[in-house]
C-alpha atoms as a PDB file:
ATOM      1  CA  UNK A   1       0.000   0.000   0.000  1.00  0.00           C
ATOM      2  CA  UNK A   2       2.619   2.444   0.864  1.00  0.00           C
ATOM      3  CA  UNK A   3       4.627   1.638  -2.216  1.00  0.00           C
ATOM      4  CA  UNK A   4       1.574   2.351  -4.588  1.00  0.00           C
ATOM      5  CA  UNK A   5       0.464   5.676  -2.827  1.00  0.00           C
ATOM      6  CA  UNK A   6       4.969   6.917  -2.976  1.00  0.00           C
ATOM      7  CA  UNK A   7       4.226   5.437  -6.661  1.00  0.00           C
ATOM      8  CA  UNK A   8       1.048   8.410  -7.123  1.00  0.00           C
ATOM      9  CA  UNK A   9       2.896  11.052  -5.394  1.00  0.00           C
ATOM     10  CA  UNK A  10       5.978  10.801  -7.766  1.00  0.00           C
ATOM     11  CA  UNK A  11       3.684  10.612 -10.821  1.00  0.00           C
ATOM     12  CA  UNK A  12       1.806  13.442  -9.854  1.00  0.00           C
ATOM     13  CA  UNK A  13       5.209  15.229  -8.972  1.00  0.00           C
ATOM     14  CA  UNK A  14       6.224  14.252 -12.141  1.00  0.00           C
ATOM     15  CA  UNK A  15       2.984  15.740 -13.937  1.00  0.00           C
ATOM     16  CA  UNK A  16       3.295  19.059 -12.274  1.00  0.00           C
ATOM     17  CA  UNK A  17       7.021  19.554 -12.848  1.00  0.00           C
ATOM     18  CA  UNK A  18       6.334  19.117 -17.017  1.00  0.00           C
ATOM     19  CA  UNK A  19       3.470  21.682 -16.951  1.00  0.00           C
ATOM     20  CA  UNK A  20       5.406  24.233 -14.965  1.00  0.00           C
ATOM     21  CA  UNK A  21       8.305  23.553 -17.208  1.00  0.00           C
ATOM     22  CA  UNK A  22       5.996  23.713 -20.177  1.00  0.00           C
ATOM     23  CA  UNK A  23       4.396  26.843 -19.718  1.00  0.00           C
ATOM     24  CA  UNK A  24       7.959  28.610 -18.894  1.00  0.00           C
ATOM     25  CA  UNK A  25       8.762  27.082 -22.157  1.00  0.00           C
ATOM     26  CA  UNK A  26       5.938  28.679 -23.864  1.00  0.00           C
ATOM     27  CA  UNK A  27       6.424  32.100 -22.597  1.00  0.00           C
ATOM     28  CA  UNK A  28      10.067  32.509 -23.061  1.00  0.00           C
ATOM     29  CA  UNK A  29       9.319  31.889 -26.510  1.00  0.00           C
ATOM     30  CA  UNK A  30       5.948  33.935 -27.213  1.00  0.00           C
ATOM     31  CA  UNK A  31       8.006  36.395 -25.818  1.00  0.00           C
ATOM     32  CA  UNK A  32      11.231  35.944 -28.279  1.00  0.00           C
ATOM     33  CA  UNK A  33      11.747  38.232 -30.778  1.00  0.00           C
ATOM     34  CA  UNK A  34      11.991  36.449 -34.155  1.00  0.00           C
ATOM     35  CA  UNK A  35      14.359  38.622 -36.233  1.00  0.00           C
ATOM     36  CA  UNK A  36      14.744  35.752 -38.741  1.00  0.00           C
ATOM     37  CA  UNK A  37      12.269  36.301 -41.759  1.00  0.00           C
ATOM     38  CA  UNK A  38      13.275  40.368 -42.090  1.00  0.00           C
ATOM     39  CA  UNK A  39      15.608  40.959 -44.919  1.00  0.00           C
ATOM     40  CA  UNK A  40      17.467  44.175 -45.275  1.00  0.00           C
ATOM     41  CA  UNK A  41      19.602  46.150 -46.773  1.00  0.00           C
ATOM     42  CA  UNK A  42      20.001  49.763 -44.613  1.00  0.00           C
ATOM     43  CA  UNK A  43      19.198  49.934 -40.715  1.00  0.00           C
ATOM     44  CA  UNK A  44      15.917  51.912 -41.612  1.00  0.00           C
ATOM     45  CA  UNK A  45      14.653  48.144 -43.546  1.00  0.00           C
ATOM     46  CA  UNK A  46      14.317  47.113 -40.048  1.00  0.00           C
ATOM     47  CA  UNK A  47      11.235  47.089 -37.685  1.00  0.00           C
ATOM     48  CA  UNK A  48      11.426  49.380 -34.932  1.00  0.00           C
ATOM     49  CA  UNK A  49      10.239  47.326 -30.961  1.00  0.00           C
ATOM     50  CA  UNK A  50      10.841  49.520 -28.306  1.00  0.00           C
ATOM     51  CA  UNK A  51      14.027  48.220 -25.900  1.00  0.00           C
ATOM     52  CA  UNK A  52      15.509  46.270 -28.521  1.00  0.00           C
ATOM     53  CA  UNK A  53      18.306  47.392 -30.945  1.00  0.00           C
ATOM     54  CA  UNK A  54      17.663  46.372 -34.231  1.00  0.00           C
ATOM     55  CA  UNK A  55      20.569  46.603 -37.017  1.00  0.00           C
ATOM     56  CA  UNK A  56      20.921  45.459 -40.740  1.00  0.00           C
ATOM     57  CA  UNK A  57      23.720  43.412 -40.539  1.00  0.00           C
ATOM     58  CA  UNK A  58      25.269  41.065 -43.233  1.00  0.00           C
ATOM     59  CA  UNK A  59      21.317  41.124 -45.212  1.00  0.00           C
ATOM     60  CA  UNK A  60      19.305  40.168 -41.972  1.00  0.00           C
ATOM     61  CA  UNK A  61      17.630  42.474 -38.961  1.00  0.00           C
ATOM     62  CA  UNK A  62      19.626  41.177 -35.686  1.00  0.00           C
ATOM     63  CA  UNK A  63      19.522  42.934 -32.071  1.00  0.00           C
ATOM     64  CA  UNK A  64      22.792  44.282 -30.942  1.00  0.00           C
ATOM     65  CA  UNK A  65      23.055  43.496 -27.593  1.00  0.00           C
END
């Protein structure tokens, strides 16, 4: 009896630990900014998102850190 109850706890442990670690997953990247379809050719070709530095570098928009 008391192996089968440990046996629910852990799965249920187990359960919650995936969700939690799912929906981090989810946010970090809903909250990504994809840079990766933009083509350009001048700094202006790129969109402007407030806090982020956007540059035309080598064809592509990437943020300068």
């Amino acid at each position: 009896m008391v192996r089968g109850k440990n046996m629910a706890e852990t799965f249920k442990f187990v359960y919650v630990l995936i969700l939690f670690i799912s929906i981090c997953f989810v946010i970090t990247i809903s909250d990504s900014l994809n840079l990766a379809d933009y083509s350009c050719i001048k700094d202006k070709d790129c969109p402007k998102v407030k806090s982020f530095n956007i540059r035309c570098r080598k064809g592509f928009c990437v943020n300068i850190l």
